[in-house]
C-alpha atoms as a PDB file:
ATOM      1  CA  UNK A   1     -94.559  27.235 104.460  1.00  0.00           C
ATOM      2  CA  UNK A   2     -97.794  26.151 104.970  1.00  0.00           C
ATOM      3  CA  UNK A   3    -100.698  24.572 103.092  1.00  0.00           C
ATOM      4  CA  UNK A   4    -102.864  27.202 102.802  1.00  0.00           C
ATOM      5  CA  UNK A   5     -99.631  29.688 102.279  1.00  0.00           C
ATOM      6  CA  UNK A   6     -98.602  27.631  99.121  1.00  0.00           C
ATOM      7  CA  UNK A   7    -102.522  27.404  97.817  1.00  0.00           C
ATOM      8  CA  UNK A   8    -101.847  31.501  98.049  1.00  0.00           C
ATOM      9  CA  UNK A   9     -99.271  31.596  96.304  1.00  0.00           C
ATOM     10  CA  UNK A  10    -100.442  29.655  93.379  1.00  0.00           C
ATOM     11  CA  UNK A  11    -103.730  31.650  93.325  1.00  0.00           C
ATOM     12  CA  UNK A  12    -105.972  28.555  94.494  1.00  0.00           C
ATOM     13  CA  UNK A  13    -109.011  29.613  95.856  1.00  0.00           C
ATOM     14  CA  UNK A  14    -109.405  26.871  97.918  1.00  0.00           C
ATOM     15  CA  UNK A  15    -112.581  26.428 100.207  1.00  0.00           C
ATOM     16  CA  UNK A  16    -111.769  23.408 102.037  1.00  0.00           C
ATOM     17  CA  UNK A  17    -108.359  23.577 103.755  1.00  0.00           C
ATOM     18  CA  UNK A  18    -109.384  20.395 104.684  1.00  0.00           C
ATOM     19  CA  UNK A  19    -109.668  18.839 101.901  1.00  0.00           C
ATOM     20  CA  UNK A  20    -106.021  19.251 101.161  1.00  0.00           C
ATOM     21  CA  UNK A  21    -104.858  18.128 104.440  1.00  0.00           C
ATOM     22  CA  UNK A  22    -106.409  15.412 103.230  1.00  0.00           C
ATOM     23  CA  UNK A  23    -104.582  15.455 100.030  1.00  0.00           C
ATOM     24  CA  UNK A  24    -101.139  15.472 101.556  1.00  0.00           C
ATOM     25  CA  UNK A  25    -101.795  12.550 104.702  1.00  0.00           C
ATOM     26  CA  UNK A  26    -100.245   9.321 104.231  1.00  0.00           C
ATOM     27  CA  UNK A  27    -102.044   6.153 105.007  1.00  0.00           C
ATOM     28  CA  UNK A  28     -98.930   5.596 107.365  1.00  0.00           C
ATOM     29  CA  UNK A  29     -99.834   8.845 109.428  1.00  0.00           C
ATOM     30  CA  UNK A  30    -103.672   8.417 109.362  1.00  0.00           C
ATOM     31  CA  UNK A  31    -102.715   4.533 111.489  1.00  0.00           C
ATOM     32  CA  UNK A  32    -101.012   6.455 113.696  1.00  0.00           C
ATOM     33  CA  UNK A  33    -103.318   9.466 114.341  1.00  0.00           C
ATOM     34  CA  UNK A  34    -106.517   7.038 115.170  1.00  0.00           C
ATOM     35  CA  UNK A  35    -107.318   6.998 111.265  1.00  0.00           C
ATOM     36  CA  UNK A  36    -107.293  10.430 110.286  1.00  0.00           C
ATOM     37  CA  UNK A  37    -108.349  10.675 106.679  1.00  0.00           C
ATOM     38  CA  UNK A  38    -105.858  10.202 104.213  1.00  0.00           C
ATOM     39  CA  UNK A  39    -105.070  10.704 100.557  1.00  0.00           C
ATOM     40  CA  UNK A  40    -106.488   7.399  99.169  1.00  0.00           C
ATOM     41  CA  UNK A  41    -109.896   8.659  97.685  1.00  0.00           C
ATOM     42  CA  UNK A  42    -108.334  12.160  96.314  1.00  0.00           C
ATOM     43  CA  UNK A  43    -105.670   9.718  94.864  1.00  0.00           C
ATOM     44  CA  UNK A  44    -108.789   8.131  92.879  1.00  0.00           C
ATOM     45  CA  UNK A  45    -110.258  10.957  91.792  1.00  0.00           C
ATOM     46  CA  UNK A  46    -106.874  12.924  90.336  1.00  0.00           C
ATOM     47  CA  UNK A  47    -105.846  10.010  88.374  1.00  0.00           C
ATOM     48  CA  UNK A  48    -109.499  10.361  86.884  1.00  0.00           C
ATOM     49  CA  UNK A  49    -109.207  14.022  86.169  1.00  0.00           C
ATOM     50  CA  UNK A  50    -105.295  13.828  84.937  1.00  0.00           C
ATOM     51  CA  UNK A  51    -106.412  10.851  82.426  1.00  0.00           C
ATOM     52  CA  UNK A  52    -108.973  13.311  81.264  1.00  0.00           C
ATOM     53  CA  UNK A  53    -106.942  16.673  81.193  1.00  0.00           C
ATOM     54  CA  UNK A  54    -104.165  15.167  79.367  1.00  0.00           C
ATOM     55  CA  UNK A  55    -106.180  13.261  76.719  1.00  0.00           C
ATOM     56  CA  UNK A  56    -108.152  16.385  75.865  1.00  0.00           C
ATOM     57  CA  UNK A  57    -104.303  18.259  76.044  1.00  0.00           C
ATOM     58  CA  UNK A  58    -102.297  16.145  73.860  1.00  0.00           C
ATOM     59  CA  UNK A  59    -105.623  15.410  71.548  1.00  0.00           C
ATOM     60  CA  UNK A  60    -105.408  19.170  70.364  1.00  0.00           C
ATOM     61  CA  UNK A  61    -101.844  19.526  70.399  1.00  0.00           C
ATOM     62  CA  UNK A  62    -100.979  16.879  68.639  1.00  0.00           C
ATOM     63  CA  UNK A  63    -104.079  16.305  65.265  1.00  0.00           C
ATOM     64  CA  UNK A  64    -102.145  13.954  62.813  1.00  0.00           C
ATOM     65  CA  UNK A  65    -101.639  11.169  65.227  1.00  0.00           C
ATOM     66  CA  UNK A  66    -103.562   8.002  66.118  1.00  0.00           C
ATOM     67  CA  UNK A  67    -104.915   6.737  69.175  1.00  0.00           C
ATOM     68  CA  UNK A  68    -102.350   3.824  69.889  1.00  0.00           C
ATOM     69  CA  UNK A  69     -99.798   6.553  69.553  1.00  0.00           C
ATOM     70  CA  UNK A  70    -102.076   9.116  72.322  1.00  0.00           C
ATOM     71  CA  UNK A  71    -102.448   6.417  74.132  1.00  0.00           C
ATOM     72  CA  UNK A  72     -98.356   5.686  74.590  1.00  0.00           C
ATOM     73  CA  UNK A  73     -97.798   9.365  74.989  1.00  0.00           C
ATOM     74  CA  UNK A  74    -100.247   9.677  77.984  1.00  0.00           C
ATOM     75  CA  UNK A  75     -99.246   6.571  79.705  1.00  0.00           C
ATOM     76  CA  UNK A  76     -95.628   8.453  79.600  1.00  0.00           C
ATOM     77  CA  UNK A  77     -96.677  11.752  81.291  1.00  0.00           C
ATOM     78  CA  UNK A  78     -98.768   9.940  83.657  1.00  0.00           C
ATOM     79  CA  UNK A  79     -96.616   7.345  84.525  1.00  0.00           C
ATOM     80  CA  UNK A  80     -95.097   6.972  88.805  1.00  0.00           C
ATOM     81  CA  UNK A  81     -91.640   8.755  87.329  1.00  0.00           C
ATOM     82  CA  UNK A  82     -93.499  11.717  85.724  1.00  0.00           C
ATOM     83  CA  UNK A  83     -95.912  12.130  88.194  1.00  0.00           C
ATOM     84  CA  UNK A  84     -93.251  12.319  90.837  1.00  0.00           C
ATOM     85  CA  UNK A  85     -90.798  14.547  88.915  1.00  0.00           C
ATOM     86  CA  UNK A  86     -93.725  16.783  88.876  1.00  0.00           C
ATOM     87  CA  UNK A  87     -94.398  16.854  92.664  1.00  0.00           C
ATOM     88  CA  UNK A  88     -90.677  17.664  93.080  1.00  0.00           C
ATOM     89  CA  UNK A  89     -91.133  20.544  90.798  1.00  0.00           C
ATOM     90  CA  UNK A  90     -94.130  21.944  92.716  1.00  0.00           C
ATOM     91  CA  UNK A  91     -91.887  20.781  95.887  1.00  0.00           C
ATOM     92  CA  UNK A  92     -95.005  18.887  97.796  1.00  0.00           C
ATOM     93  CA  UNK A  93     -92.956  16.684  99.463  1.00  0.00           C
ATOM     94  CA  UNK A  94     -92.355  19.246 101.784  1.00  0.00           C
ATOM     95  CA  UNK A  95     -95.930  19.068 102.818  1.00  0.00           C
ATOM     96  CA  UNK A  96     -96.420  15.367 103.500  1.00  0.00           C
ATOM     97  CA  UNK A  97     -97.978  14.039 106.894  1.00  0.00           C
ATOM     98  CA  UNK A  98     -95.642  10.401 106.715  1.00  0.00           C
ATOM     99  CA  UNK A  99     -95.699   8.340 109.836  1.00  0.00           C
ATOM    100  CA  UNK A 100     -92.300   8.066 111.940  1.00  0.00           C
ATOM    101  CA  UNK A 101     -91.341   4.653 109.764  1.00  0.00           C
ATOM    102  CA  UNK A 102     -92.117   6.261 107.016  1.00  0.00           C
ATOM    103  CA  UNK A 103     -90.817   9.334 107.331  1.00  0.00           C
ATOM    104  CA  UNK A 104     -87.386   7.287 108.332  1.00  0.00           C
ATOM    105  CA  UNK A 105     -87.482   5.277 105.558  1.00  0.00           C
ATOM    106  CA  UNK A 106     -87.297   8.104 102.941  1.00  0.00           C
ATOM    107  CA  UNK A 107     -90.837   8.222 101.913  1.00  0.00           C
ATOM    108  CA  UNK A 108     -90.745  11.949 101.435  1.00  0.00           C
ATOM    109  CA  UNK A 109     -88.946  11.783  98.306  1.00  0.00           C
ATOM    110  CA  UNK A 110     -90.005   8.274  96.954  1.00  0.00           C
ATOM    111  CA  UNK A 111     -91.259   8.400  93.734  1.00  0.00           C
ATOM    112  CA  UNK A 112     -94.411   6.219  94.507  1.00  0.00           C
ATOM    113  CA  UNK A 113     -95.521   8.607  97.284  1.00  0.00           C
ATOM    114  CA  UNK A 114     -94.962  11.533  95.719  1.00  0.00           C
ATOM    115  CA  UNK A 115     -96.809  10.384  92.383  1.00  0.00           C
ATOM    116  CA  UNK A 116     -99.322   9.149  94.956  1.00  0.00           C
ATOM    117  CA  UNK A 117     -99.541  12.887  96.435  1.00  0.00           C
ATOM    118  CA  UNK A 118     -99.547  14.838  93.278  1.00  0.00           C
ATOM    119  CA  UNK A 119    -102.911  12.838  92.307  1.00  0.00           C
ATOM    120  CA  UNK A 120    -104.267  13.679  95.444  1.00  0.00           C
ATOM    121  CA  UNK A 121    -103.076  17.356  95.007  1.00  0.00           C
ATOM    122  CA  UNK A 122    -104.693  17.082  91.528  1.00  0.00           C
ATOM    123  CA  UNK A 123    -107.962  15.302  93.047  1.00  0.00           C
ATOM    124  CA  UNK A 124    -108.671  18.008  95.809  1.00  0.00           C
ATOM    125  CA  UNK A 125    -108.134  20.959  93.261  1.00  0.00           C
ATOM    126  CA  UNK A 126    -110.881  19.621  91.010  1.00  0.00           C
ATOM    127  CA  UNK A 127    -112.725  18.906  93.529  1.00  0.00           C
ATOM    128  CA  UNK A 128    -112.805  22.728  95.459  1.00  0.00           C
ATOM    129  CA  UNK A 129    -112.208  25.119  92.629  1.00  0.00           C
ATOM    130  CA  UNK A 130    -112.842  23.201  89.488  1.00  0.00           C
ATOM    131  CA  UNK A 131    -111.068  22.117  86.110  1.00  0.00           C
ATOM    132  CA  UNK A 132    -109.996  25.661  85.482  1.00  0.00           C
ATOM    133  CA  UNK A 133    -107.804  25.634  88.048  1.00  0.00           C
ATOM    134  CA  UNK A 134    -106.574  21.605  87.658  1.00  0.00           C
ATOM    135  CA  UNK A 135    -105.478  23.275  84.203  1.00  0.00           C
ATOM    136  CA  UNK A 136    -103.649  26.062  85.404  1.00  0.00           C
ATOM    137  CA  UNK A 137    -101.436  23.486  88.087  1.00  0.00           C
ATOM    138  CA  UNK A 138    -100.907  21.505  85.009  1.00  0.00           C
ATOM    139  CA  UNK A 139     -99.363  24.056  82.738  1.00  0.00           C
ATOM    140  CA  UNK A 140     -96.937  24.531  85.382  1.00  0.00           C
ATOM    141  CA  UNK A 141     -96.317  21.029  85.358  1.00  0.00           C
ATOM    142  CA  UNK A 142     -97.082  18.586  82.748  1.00  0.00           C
ATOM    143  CA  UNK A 143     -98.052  20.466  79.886  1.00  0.00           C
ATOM    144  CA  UNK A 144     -94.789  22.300  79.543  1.00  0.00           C
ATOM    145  CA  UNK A 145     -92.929  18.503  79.774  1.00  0.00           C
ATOM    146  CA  UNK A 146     -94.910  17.164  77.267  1.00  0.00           C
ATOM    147  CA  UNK A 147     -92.056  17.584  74.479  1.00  0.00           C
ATOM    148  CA  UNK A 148     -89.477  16.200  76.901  1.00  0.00           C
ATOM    149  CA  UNK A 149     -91.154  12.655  77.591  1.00  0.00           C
ATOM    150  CA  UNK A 150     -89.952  11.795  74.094  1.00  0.00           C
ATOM    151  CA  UNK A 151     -92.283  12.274  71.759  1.00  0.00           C
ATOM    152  CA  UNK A 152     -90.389  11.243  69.089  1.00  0.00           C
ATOM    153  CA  UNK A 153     -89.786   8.096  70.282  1.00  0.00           C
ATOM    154  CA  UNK A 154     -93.216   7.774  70.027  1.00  0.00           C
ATOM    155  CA  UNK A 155     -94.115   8.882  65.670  1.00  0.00           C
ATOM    156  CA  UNK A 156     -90.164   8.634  64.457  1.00  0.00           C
ATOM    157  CA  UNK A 157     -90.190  10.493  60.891  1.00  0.00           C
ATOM    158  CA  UNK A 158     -86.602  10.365  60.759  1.00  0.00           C
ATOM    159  CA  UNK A 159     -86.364   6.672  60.614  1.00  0.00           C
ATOM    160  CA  UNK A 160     -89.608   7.158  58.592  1.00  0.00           C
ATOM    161  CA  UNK A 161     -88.149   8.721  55.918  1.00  0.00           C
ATOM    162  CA  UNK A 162     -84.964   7.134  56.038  1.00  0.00           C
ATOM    163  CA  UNK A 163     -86.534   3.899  54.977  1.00  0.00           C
ATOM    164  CA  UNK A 164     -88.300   5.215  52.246  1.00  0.00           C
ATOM    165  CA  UNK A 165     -85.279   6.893  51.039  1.00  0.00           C
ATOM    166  CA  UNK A 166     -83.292   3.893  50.816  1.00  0.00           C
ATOM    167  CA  UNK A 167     -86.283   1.720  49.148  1.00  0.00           C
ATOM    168  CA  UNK A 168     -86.471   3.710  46.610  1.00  0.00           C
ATOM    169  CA  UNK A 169     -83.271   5.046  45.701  1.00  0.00           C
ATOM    170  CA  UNK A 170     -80.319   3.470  48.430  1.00  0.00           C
ATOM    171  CA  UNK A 171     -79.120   6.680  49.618  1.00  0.00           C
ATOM    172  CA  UNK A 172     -78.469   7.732  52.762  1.00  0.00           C
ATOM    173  CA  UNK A 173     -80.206  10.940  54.785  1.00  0.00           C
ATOM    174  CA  UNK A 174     -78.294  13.774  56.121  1.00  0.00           C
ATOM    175  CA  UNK A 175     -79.043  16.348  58.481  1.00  0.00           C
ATOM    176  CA  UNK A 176     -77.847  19.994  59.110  1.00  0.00           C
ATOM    177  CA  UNK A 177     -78.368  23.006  61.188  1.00  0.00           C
ATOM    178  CA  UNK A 178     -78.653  25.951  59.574  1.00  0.00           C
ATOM    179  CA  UNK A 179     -79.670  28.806  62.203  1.00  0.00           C
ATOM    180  CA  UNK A 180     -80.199  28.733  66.129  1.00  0.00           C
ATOM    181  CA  UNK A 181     -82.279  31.966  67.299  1.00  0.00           C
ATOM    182  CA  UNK A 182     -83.412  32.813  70.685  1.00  0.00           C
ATOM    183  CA  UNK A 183     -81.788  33.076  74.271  1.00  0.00           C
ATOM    184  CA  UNK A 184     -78.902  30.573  75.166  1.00  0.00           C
ATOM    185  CA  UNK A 185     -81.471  28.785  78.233  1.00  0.00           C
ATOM    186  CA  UNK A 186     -84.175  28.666  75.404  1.00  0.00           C
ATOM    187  CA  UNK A 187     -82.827  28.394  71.957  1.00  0.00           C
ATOM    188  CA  UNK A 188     -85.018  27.427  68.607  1.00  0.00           C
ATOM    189  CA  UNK A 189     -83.008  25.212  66.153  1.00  0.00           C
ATOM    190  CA  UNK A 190     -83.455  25.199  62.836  1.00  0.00           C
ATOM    191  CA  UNK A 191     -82.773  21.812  60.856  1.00  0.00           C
ATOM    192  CA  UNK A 192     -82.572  20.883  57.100  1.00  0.00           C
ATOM    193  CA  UNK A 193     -82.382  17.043  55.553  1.00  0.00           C
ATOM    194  CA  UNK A 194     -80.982  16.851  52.804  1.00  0.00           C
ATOM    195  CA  UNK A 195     -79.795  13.933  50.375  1.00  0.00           C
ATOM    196  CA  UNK A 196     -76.930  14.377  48.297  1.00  0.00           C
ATOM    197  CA  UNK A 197     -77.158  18.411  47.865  1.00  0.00           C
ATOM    198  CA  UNK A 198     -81.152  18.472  47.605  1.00  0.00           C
ATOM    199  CA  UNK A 199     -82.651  19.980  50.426  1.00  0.00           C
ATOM    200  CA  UNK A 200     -86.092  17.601  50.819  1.00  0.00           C
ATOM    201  CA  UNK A 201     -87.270  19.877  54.230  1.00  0.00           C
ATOM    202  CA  UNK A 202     -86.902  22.162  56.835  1.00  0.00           C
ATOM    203  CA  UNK A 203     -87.539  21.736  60.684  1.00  0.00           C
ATOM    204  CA  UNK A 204     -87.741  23.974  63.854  1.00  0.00           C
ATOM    205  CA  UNK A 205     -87.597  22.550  67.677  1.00  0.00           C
ATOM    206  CA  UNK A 206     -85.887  23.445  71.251  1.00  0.00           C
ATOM    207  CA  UNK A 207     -83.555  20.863  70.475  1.00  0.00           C
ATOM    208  CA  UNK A 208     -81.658  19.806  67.008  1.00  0.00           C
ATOM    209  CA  UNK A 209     -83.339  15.783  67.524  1.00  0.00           C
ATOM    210  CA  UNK A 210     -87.017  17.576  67.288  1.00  0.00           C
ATOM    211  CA  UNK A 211     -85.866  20.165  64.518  1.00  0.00           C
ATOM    212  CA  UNK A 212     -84.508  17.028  62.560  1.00  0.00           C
ATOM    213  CA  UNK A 213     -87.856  15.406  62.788  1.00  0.00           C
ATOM    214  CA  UNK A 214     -90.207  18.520  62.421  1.00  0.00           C
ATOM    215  CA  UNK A 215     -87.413  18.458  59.040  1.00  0.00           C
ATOM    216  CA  UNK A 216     -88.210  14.418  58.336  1.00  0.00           C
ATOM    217  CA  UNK A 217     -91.865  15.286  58.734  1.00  0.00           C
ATOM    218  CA  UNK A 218     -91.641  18.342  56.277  1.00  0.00           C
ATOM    219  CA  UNK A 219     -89.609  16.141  53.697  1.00  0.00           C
ATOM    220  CA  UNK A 220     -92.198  13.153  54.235  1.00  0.00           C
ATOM    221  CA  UNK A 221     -94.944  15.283  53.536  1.00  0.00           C
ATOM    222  CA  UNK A 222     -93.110  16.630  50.385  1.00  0.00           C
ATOM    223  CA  UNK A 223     -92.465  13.310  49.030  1.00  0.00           C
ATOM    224  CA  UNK A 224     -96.549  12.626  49.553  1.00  0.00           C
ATOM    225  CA  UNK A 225     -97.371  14.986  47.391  1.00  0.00           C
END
């Protein structure tokens, strides 16, 4: 498949083929093609526009947390080993221009080229069609990972409440699932803490560890109150 072919089939309007040509040389080919442009400057601009789309993503998405805590979860969906799971997902590695060393040396599937290259990708789709379309590559991509690059590692209610709990009164947490709904490739978990018999909240995620904090949360917010 082709460049332009694989802009088709994601419903790109691109006007600049060459632009993403561009977007997918590596400095290694442009030395050996009499310095051919390469991906450098798209590079630039895409880690621009991804800092921006996924600040403004993750700022609506998620409302009750802090900065330092945005800050950490961006850095994770940005970071080389997102980035290049992403390219592998959208399979651009298949549409690299790598010198012969490179090439050799397994640069096709290298997580710092392929992060490199997904930038670009990101960079020259800005640029031609605009942030509309930046957003619809990234709902393919990042946006539907953002649960998976651990956000609760990142605001931790169950720990959260867990100390509270045993401030106050010593006891000790428990968790249990009480319904799972939906298809077996997609199921919906439903979670309640409870301590002793007292149910203190009830949580829903795509996996029981984000149910049993959407639970901690619920609990933490009843204990607020």
């Amino acid at each position: 498949m082709k460049i332009n072919e694989f802009l088709d089939q994601l419903e790109i309007p691109y006007k600049n083929i060459d632009l993403f040509i561009e977007a997918f040389t590596h400095p290694s080919f442009s030395n050996e093609k009499n310095g051919r442009k390469n991906y450098e400057r798209l590079e630039f601009l895409g880690d621009a526009v991804l800092q921006y789309h996924v600040s403004n993503f993750i700022f609506d998405l998620y409302q009750d947390i802090p900065e330092g805590q945005l800050t950490t979860l961006r850095s994770k969906l940005v970071r080389e080993e997102s980035l290049a799971r992403f390219a592998r997902e959208l399979k651009l590695g298949r549409f690299i221009y790598l010198g012969s060393g490179e090439e050799h040396n397994g640069g096709r599937d290298r997580n710092s080229v392929l992060a490199d290259i997904f930038e670009a990708f990101i960079g020259a789709v800005c640029h031609d069609c605009g942030h509309d379309y930046v957003d619809k590559i990234l709902k393919m991509t990042i946006y539907k990972h953002v649960e998976d690059i651990h956000y609760d590692d990142i605001t931790d209610y169950k720990t959260t409440l867990q100390e509270l709990i045993q401030a106050d009164q010593r006891k000790t947490v428990t968790y249990q699932t009480i319904s799972t709904e939906g298809p077996s490739n997609a199921p919906i978990f439903e979670v309640e803490v409870l301590m002793d018999n007292m149910i203190l909240g009830k949580g829903k995620g795509s996996s029981k560890k984000r149910a049993e904090q959407q639970a901690a949360k619920a609990a933490l917010q009843k204990l607020a109150k």
